[in-house]
Protein backbone atom coordinates (compact mmCIF):
# COMPACT_ATOMS: atom_id res chain seq x y z
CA UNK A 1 24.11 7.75 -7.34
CA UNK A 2 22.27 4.71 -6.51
CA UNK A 3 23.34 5.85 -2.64
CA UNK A 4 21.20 8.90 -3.05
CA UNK A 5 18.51 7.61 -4.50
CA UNK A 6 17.91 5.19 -1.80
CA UNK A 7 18.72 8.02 0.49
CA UNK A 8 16.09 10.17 -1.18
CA UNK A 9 13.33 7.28 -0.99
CA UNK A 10 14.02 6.10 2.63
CA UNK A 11 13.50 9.98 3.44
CA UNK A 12 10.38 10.52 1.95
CA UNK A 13 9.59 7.21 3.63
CA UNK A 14 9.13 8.58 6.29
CA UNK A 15 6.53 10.72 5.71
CA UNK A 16 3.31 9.95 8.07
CA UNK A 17 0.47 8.83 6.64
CA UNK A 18 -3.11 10.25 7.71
CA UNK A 19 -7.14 9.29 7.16
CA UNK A 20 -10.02 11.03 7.99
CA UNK A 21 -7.16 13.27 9.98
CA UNK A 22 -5.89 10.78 11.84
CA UNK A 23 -2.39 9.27 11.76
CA UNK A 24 -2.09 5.72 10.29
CA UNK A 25 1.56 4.92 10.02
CA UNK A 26 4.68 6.45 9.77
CA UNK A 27 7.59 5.15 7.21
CA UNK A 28 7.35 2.91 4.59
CA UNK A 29 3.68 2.52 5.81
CA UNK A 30 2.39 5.90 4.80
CA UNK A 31 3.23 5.47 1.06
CA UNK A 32 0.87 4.87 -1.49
CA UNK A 33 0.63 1.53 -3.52
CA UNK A 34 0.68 2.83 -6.95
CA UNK A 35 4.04 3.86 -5.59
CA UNK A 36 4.73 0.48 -4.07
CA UNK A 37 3.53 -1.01 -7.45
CA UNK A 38 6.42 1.66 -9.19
CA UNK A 39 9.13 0.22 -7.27
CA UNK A 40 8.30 -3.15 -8.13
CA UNK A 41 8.09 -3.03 -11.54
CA UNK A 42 11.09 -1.03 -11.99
CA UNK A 43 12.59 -3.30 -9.30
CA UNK A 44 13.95 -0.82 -7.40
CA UNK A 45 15.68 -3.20 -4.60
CA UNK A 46 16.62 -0.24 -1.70
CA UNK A 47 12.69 0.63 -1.70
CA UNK A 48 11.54 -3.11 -1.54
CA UNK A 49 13.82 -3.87 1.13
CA UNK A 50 12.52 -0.54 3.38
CA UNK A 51 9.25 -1.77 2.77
CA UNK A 52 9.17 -5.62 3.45
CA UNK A 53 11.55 -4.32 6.77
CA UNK A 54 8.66 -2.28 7.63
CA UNK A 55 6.20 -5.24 6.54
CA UNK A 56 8.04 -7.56 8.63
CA UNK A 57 8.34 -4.95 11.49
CA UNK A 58 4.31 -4.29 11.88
CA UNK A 59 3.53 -7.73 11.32
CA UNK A 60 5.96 -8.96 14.65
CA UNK A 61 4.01 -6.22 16.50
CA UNK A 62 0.71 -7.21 15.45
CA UNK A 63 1.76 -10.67 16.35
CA UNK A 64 2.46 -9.56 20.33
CA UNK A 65 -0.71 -7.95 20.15
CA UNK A 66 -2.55 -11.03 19.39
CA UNK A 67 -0.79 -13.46 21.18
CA UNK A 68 -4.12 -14.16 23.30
CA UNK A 69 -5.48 -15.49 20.50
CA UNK A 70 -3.39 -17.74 19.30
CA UNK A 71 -3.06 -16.22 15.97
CA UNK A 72 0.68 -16.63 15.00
CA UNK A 73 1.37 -14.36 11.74
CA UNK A 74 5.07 -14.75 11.58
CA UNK A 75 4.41 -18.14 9.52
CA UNK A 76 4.42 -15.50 6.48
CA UNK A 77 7.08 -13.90 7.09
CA UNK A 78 9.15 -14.51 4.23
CA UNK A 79 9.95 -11.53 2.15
CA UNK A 80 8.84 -13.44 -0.94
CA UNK A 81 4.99 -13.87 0.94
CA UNK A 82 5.11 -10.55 1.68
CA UNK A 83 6.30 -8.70 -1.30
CA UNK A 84 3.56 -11.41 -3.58
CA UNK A 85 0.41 -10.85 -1.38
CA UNK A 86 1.58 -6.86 -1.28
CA UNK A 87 1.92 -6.82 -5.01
CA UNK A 88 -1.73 -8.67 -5.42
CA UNK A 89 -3.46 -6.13 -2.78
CA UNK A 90 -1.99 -3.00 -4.58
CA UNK A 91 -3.05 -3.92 -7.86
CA UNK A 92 -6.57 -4.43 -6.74
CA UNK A 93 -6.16 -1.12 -4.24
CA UNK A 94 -4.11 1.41 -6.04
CA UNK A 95 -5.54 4.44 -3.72
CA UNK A 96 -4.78 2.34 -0.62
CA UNK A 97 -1.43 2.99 1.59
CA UNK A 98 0.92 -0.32 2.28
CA UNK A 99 -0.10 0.35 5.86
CA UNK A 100 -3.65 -0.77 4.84
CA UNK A 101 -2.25 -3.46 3.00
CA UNK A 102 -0.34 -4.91 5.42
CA UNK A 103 -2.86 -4.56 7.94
CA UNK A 104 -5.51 -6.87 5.31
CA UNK A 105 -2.56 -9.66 5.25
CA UNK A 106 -2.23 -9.50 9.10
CA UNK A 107 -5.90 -9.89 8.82
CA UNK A 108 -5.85 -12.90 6.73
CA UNK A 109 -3.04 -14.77 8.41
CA UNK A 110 -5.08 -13.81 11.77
CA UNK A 111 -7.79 -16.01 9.90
């Protein structure tokens, strides 16, 4: 059962994400926070996981993108960081996407 369910999540996962008609981010990215807030609380591990992959995935992408500027954003990169800034920038932004709010901690570590 629990094989389906994280079956079921990882699926809709991967459901793109748009704003002001323009794609943002596919996977884990395109879901909401009060959903990322859901999974939290009820601690539903298979969900955290895909997103903190996803997390981790952006934020080594980002980090190529900047390397002319010396900003190094890997530094962060422990799941723990992530999933505690994540859980801070959802409460505060329930309407927001986990795209968004990975892009304001890539942001901040850029600072």
């Amino acid at each position: 059962m629990k094989n389906l369910i994280a079956t079921v999540v990882l699926t809709l996962a991967a459901v793109p994400c748009f704003a002001n008609d323009q794609l943002e981010a596919w996977g884990a990215g395109s879901s909401t926070c009060s959903r990322y807030l859901d999974d939290y609380d009820s601690n539903f591990k298979a969900a955290m996981l895909n997103d903190v992959s996803w997390a981790l995935g952006f934020l080594t992408a980002e980090n190529k993108r900047r390397v002319s500027s010396k900003a190094h954003l890997l530094h962060y990169a422990e799941p723990e960081k992530i999933t505690a800034y994540l859980v801070k920038y959802c409460k505060e932004n329930q309407f927001s996407t986990l795209y968004q709010g990975v892009v304001a901690l890539s942001n901040d570590l850029a600072k």
